[in-house]
Protein backbone atom coordinates (compact mmCIF):
# COMPACT_ATOMS: atom_id res chain seq x y z
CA UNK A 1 0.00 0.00 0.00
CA UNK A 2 1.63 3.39 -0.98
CA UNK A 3 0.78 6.64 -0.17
CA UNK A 4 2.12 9.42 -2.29
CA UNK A 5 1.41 12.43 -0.13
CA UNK A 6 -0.46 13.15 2.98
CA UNK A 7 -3.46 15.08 1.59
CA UNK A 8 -5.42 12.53 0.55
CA UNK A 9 -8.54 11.09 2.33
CA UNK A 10 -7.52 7.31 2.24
CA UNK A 11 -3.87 8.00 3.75
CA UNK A 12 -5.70 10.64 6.73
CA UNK A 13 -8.75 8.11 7.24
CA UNK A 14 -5.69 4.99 8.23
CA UNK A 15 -3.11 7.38 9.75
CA UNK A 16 -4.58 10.57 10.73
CA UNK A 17 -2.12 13.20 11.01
CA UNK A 18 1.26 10.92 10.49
CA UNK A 19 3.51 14.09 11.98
CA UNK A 20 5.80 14.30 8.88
CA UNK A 21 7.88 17.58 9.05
CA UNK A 22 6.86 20.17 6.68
CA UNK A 23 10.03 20.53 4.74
CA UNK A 24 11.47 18.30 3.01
CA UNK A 25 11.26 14.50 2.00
CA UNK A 26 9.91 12.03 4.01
CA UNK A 27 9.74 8.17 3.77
CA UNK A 28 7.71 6.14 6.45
CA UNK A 29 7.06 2.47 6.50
CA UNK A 30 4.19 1.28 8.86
CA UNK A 31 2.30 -1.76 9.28
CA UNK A 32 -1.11 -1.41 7.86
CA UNK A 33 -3.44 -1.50 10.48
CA UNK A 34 -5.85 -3.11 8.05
CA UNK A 35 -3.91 -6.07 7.25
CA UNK A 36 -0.70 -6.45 9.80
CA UNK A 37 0.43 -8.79 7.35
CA UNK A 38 1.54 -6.41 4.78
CA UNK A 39 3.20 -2.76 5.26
CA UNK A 40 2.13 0.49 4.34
CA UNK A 41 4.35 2.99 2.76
CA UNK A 42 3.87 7.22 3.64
CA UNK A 43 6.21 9.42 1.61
CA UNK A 44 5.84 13.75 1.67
CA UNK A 45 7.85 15.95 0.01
CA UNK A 46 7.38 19.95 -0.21
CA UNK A 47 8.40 20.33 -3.47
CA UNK A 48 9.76 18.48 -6.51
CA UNK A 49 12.94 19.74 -5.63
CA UNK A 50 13.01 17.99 -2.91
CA UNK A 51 11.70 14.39 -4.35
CA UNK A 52 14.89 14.60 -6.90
CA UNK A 53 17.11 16.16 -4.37
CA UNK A 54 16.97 12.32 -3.33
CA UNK A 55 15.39 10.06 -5.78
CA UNK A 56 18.19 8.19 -7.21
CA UNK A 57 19.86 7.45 -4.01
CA UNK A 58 16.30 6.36 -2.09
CA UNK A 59 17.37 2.86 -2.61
CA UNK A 60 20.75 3.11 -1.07
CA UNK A 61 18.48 3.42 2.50
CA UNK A 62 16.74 0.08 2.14
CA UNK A 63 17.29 -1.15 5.68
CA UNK A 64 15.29 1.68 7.28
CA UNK A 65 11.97 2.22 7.60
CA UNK A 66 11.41 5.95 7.94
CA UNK A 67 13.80 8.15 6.59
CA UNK A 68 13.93 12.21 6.40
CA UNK A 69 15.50 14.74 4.07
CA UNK A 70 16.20 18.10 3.95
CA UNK A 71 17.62 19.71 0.36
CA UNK A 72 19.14 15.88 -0.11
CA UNK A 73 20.77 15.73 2.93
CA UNK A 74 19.71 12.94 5.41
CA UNK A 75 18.47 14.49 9.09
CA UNK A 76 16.66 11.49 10.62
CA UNK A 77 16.72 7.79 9.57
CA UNK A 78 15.27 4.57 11.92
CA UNK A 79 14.94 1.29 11.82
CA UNK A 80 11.55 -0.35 13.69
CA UNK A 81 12.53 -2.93 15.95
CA UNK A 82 10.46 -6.34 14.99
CA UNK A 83 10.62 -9.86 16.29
CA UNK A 84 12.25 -12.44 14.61
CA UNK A 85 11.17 -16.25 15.52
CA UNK A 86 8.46 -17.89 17.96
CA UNK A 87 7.67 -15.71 21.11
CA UNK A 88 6.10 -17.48 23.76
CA UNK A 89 5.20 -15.90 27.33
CA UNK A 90 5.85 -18.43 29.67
CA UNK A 91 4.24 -16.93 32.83
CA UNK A 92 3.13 -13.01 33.71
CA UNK A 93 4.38 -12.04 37.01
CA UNK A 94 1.83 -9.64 38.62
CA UNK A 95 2.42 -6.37 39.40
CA UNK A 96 2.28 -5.11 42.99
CA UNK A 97 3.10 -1.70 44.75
CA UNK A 98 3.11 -0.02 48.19
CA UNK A 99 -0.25 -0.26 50.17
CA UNK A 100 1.23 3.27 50.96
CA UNK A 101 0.84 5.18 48.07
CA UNK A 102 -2.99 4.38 47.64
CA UNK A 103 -4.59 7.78 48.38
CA UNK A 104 -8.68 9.10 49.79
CA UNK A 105 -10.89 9.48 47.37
CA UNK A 106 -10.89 13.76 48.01
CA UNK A 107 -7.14 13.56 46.97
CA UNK A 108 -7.92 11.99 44.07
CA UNK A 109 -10.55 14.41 43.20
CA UNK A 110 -8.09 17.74 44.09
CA UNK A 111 -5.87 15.94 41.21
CA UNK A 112 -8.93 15.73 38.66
CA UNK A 113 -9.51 18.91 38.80
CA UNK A 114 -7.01 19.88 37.51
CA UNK A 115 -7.86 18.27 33.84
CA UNK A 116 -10.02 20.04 31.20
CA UNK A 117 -11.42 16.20 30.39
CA UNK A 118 -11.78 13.71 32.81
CA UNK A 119 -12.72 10.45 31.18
CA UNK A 120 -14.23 7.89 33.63
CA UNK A 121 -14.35 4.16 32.06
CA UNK A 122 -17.00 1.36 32.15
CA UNK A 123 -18.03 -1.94 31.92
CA UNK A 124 -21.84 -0.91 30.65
CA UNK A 125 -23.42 -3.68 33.21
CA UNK A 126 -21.26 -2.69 36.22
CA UNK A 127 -23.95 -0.44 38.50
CA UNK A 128 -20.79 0.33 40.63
CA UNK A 129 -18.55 1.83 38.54
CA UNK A 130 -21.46 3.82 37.37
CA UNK A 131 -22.31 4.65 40.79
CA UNK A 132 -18.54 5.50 40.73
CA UNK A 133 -19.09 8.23 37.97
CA UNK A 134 -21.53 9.28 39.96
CA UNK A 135 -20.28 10.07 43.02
CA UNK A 136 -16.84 11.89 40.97
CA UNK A 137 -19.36 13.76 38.66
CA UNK A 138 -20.86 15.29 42.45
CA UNK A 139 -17.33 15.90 43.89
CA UNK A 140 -15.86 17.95 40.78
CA UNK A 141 -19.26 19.93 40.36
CA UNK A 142 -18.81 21.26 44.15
CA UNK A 143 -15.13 22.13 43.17
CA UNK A 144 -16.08 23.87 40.03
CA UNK A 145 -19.91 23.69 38.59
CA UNK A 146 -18.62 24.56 35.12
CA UNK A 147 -18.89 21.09 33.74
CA UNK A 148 -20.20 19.43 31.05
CA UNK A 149 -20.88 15.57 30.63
CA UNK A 150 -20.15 13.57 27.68
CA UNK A 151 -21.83 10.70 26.95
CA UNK A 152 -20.98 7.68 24.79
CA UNK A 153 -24.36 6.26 25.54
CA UNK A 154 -25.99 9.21 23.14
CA UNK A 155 -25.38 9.85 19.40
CA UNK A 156 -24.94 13.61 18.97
CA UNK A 157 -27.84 13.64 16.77
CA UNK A 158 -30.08 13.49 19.22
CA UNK A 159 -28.47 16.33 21.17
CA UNK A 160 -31.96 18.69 21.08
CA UNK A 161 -34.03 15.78 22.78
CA UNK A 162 -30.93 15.51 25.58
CA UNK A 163 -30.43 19.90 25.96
CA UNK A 164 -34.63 19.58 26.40
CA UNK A 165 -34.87 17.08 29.38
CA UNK A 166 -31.67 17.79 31.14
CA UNK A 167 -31.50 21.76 30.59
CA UNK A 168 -35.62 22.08 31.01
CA UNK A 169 -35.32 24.10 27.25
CA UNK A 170 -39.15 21.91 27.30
CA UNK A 171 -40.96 20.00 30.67
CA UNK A 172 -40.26 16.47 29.04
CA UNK A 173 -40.86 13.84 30.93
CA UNK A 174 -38.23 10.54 31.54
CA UNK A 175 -40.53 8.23 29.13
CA UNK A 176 -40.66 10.86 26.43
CA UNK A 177 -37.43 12.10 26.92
CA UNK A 178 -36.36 8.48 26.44
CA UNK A 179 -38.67 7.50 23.06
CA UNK A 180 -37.13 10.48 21.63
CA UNK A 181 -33.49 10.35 22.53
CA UNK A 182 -34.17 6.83 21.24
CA UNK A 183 -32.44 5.31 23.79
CA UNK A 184 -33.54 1.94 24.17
CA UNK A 185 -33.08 1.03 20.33
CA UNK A 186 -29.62 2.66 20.39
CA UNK A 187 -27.84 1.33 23.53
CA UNK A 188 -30.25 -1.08 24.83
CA UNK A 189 -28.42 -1.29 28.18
CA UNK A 190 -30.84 -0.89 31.22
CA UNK A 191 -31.35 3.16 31.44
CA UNK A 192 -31.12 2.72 35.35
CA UNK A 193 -27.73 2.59 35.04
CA UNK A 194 -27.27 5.99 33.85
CA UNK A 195 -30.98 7.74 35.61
CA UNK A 196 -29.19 9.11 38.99
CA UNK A 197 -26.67 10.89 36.43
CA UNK A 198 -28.88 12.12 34.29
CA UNK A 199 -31.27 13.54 37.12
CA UNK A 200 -27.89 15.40 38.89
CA UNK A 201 -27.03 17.02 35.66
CA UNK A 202 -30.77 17.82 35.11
CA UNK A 203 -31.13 18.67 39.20
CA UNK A 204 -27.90 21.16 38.47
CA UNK A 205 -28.80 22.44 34.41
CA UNK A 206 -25.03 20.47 33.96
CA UNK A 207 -24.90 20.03 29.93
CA UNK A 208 -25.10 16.98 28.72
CA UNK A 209 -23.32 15.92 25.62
CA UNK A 210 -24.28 12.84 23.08
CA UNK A 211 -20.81 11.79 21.82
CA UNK A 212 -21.47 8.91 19.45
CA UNK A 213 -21.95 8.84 16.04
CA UNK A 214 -25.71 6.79 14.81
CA UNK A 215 -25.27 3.65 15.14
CA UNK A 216 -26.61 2.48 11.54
CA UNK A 217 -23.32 4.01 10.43
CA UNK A 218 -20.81 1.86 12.81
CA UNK A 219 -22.66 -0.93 11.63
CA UNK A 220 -22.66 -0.33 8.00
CA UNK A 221 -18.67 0.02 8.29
CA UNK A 222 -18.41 -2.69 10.13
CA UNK A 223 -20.38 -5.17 7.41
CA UNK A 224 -18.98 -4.06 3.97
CA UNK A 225 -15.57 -3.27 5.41
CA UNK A 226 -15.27 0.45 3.67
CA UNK A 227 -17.13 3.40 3.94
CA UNK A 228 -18.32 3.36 0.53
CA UNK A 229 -21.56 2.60 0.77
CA UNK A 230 -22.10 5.29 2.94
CA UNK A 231 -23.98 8.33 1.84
CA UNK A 232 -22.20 11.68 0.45
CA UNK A 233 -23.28 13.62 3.14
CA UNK A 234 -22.87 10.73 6.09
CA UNK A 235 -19.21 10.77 4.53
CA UNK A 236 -18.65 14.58 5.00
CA UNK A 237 -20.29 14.49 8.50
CA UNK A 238 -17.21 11.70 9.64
CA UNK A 239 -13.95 13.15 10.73
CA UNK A 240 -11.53 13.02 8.19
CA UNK A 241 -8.38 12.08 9.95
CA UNK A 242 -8.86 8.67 11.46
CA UNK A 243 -5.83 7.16 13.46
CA UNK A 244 -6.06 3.16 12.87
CA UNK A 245 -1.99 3.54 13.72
CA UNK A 246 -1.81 3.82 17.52
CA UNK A 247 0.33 1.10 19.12
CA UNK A 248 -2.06 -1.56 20.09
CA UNK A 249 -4.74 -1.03 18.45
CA UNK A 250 -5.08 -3.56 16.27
CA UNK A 251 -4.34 -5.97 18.21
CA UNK A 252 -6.36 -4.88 21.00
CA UNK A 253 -9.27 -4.70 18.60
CA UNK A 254 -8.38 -8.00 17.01
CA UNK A 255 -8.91 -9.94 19.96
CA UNK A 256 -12.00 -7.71 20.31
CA UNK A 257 -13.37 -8.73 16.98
CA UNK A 258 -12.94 -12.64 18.02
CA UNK A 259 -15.19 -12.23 20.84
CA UNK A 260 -17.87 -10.69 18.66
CA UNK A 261 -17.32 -13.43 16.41
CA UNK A 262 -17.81 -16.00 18.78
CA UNK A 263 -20.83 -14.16 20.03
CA UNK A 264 -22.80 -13.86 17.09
CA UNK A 265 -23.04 -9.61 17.13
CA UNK A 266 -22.51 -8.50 13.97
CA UNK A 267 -21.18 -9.71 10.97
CA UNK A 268 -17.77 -8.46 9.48
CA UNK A 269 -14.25 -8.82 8.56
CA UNK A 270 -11.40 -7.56 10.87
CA UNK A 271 -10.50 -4.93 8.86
CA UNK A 272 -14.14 -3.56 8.63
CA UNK A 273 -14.45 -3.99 12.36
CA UNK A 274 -11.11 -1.87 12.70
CA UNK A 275 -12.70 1.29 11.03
CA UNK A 276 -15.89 0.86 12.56
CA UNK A 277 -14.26 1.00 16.03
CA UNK A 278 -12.09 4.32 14.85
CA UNK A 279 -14.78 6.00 13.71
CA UNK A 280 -16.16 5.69 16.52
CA UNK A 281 -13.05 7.14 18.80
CA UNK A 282 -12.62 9.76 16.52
CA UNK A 283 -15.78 11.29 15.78
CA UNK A 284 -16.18 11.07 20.12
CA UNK A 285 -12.92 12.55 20.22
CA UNK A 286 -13.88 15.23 17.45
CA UNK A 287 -17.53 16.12 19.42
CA UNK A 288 -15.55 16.65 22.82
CA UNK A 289 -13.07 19.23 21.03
CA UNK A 290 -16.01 20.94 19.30
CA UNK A 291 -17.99 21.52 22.75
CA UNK A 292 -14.12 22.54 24.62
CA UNK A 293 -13.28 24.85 21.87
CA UNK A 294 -17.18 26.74 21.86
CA UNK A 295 -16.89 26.64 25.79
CA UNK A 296 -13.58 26.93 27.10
CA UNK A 297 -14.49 28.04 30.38
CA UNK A 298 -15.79 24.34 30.61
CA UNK A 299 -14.62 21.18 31.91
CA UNK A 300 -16.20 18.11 30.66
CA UNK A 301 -16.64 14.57 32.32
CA UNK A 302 -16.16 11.98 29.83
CA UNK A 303 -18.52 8.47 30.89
CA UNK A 304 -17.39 5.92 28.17
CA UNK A 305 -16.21 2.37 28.02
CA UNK A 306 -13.48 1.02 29.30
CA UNK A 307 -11.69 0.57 26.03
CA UNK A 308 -12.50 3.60 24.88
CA UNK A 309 -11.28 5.68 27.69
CA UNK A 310 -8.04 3.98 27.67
CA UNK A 311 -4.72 7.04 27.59
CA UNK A 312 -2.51 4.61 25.31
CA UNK A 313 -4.78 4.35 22.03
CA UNK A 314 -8.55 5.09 22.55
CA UNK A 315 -9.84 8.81 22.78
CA UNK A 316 -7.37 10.81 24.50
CA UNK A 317 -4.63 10.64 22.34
CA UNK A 318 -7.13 11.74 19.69
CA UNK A 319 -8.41 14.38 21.51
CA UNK A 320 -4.38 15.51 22.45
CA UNK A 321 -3.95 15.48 18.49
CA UNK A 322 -6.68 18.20 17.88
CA UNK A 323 -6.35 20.07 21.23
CA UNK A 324 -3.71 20.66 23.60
CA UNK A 325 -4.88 19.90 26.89
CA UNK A 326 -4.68 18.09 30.25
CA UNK A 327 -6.52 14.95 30.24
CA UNK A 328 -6.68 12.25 33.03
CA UNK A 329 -8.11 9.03 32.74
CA UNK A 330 -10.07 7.13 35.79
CA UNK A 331 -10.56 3.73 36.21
CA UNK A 332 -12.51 1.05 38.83
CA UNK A 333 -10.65 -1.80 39.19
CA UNK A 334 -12.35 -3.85 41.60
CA UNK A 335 -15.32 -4.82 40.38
CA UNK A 336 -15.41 -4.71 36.61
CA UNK A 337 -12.22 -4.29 34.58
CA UNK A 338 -8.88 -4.84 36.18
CA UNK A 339 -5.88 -5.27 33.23
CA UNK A 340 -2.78 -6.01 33.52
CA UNK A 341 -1.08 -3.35 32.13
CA UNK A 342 -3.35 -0.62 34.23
CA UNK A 343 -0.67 2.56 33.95
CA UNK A 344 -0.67 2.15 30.17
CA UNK A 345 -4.05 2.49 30.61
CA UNK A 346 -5.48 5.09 33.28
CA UNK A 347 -3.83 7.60 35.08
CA UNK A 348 -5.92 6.96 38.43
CA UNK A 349 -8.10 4.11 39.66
CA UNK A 350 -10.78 3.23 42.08
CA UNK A 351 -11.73 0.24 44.40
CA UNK A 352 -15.71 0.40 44.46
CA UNK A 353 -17.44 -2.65 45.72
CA UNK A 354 -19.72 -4.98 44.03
CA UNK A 355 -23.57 -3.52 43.38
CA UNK A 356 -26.34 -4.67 41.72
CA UNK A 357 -29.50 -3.29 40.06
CA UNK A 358 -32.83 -5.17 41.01
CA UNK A 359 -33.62 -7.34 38.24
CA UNK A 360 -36.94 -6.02 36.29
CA UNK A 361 -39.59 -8.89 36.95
CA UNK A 362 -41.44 -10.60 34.12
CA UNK A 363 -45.18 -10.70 32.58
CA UNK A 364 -44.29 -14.50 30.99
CA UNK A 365 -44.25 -13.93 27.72
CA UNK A 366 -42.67 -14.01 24.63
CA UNK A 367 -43.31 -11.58 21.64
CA UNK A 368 -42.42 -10.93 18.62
CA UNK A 369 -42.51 -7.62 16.38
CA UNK A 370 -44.52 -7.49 13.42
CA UNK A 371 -45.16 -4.63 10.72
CA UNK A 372 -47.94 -4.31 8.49
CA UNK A 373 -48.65 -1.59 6.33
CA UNK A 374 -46.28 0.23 7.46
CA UNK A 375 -47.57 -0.13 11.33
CA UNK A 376 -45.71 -2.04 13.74
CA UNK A 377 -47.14 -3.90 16.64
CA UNK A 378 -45.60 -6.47 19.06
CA UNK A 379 -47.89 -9.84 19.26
CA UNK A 380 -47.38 -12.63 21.59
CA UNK A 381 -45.98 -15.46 19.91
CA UNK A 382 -45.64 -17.70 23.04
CA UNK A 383 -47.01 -18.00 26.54
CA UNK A 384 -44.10 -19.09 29.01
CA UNK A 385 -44.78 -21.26 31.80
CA UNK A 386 -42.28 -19.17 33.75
CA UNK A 387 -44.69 -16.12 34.26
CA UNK A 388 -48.29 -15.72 35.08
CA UNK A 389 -49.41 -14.37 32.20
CA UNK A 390 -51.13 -17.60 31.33
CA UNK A 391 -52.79 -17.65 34.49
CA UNK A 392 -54.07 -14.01 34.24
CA UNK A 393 -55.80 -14.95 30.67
CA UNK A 394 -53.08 -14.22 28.32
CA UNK A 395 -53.24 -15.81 24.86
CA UNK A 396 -50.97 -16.19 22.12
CA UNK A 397 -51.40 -14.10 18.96
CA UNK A 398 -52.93 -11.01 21.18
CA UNK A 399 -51.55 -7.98 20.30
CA UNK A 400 -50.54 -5.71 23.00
CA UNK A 401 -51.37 -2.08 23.35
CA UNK A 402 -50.47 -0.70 26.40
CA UNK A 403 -49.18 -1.24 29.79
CA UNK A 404 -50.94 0.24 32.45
CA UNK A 405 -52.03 2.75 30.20
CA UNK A 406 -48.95 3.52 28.21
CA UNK A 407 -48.70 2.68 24.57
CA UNK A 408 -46.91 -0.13 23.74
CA UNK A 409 -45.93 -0.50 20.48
CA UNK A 410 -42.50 -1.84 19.93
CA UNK A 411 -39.79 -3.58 22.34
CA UNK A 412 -38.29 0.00 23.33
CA UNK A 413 -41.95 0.79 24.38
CA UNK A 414 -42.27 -2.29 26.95
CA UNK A 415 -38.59 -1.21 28.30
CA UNK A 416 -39.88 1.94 29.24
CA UNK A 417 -43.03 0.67 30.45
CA UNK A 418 -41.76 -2.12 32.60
CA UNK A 419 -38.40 -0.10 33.45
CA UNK A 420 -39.32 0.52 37.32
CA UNK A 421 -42.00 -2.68 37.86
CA UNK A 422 -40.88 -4.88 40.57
CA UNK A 423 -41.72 -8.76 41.69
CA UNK A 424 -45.24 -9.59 42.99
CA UNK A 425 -46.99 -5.76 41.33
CA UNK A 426 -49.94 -6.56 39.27
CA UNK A 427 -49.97 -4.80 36.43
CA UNK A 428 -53.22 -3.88 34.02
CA UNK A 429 -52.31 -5.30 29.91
CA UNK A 430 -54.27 -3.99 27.19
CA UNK A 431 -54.58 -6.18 24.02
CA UNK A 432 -56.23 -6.49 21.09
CA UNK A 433 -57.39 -10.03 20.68
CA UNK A 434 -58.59 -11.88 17.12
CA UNK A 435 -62.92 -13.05 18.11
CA UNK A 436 -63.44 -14.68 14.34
CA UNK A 437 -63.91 -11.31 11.92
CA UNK A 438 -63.72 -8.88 14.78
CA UNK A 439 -61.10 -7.78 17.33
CA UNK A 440 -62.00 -7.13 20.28
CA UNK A 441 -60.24 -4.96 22.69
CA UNK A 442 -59.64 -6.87 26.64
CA UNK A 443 -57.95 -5.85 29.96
CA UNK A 444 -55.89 -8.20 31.87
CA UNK A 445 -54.36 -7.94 35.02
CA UNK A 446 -50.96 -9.93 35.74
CA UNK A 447 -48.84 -10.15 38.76
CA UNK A 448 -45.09 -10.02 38.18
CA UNK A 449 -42.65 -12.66 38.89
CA UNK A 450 -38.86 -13.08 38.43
CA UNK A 451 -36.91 -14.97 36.43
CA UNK A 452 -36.72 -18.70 36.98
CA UNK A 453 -33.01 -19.58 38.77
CA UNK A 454 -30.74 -21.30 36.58
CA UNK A 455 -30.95 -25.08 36.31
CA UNK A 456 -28.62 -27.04 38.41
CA UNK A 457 -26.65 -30.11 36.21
CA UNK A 458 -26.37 -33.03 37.48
């Protein structure tokens, strides 16, 4: 793969910004993070002058794999170190350090404040290292309430329906606020998680920023490989420079890719997968600049994923690229995500216990979404034995319309609907039910249960 010059959107959309001085000739071998099997080759030059200043003698430098010139004269030449035959690690020693030097949680928080971006990682199903984010998002707003939140959780097109719930521009309520951030069919993840957050900023008008890019896109990349298929204007709309390059990356992403494999989410080569994943660090990374840059009297609290908060390659060296700033990045180690090489990765962490949301209880039964002409409506395609929906008078092939009086219409609806039921209520189901030609319109009430425990083998 060759890259003659540095202007062009295929070399800027693999290597972002590769830092080649602006005078002069330069020659750069990488590993293409598409393929790690095959190299990449960057080359720059200022002027023609400069290209046959050194042309016929390029091939007198074959050992090296970045080279610089300056009116034919060489300034800078390197060779990469690589590893030659089979590398096998034996055995990881863990790391350890002084019991000492583990500081309160205040001293922590007199450190953070002393970043413009404060990213604070996840695992999306741990409720205490969101309770975690919590607790440093109230500690830094006491020290200084000119903060902003970012949010990975949010694409940024849905910023209006976020700046109307948590700034009050509009008196939304949760369940609106939620159909129209579209928040169930975008992250999915129980919105509990994330409510006591959301309230504080709304509580304290704190700004609220969606960071992610629409998910339709991420998964488009992800399937054909490319962004060509993507629209004109979707194209335009994605940051241009897009650093696949940063040291572990790919691999980190590789073995990332192999777990979605073996999970079944999503379909897609490696290489697809690879600038899926960096558009979605970069445009994050380009949204938190934007907001900094219009409000630079601001702070902003950054609540991603683990991954993506990570200093070494996810978004703060991408933010650092486009803005010059202090960044720190914060992790919990005790409950959910605890790597081995933690000071590559975070510059503080945390040791939060163990928490757990209540689990949402069940009606007991199983649906299934169905559109027709051009109306969709979720009909229950099996009663389960678990629940006692059966019981309450619950049939299959009813069509539900609302729960306890909200409308129910598709799987985001019964989410919100059933997002703060608990075991033993009784709750009042609407559904429209087939009577030979007619339908006929019935009320049900069904008491919730939980889940059946897990079966015990032999």
């Amino acid at each position: 793969l060759l890259f003659l010059g540095m202007d062009q959107n295929a070399a800027r959309s693999l290597f972002g910004a590769p830092n080649h001085k602006k005078e002069g000739f330069t020659l750069d071998v990488r590993t293409n993070p598409l393929n790690s099997e095959h190299v990449a080759v960057l080359v720059s030059s200022s002027s023609k002058v400069e290209t046959d200043a050194i042309a016929g003698r390029i091939t007198h430098y074959g050992k090296y794999s970045f080279l610089h010139f300056l009116h034919g004269h060489n300034l800078e030449k390197m060779i990469s170190s690589t590893q030659s035959g089979i590398h096998v690690v034996l055995e990881e020693l863990p790391d350890g350090g002084k019991t000492s030097s583990i500081t309160s949680f205040n001293q922590v928080i007199d450190e953070l404040s002393n970043s413009r971006v404060i990213y604070i990682g996840e695992t999306h199903t741990s409720l205490s290292d969101h309770l975690l984010q919590l607790r440093i998002i109230q500690a830094l707003y006491a020290k200084d309430p000119d903060l902003a939140i970012g949010m990975e959780m949010f694409p940024s097109t849905v910023q209006s329906a976020l700046d109307r719930y948590v700034l009050g521009e509009e008196n939304l309520d949760e369940r609106t606020f939620l159909k129209e951030s579209e928040y169930f069919k975008v992250w999915r993840y129980d919105y509990r998680f994330f409510r006591d957050i959301i309230n504080f900023a709304r509580t304290n008008k704190i700004p609220v920023r969606g960071l992610n890019l629409d998910k339709e896109i991420v998964s488009t990349v992800f399937r054909t490989g490319n962004t060509d298929s993507l629209e004109e204007t979707t194209l335009k709309s994605l940051p241009a420079e897009r650093d696949l390059d940063l040291p572990g990356y790919r691999e980190r992403l590789s073995m990332m890719h192999t777990i979605h494999m073996e999970g079944s989410h999503g379909s897609g080569k490696i290489s697809g997968f690879i600038q899926a994943q960096g558009l979605w660090d970069e445009t994050m990374a380009d949204n938190i600049v934007t907001y900094l840059k219009e409000n630079p009297n601001r702070r902003m609290i950054v609540l991603a994923g683990a991954q993506h908060s990570r200093k070494d390659s996810g978004i703060p060296p991408r933010v650092k690229r486009k803005l010059d700033i202090e960044q720190s990045s914060v992790l919990n180690i005790y409950n959910s995500y605890s790597p081995s090489n933690l000071a590559q990765v975070a510059d503080y962490y945390f040791l939060a216990g163990a928490s757990d949301l209540p689990e949402t209880p069940k009606i007991g039964i199983v649906l299934t979404t169905v559109e027709d002409d051009n109306q969709a409506y979720l009909k229950i395609s099996q009663i389960s034995p678990h629940g006692k929906a059966g019981e309450a008078g619950l049939l299959e092939g009813d069509i539900l319309k609302t729960i306890n009086g909200f409308q129910v219409k598709e799987m985001a609806d019964l989410r919100i609907a059933m997002m703060d039921a608990k075991e033993g209520e009784t709750i009042v189901i609407k559904v429209l039910r087939n009577d030979g030609n007619t339908q006929m319109e019935k009320a049900f009430q069904v008491e919730l249960s939980s889940s059946p425990p897990p079966m015990m083998h032999p």
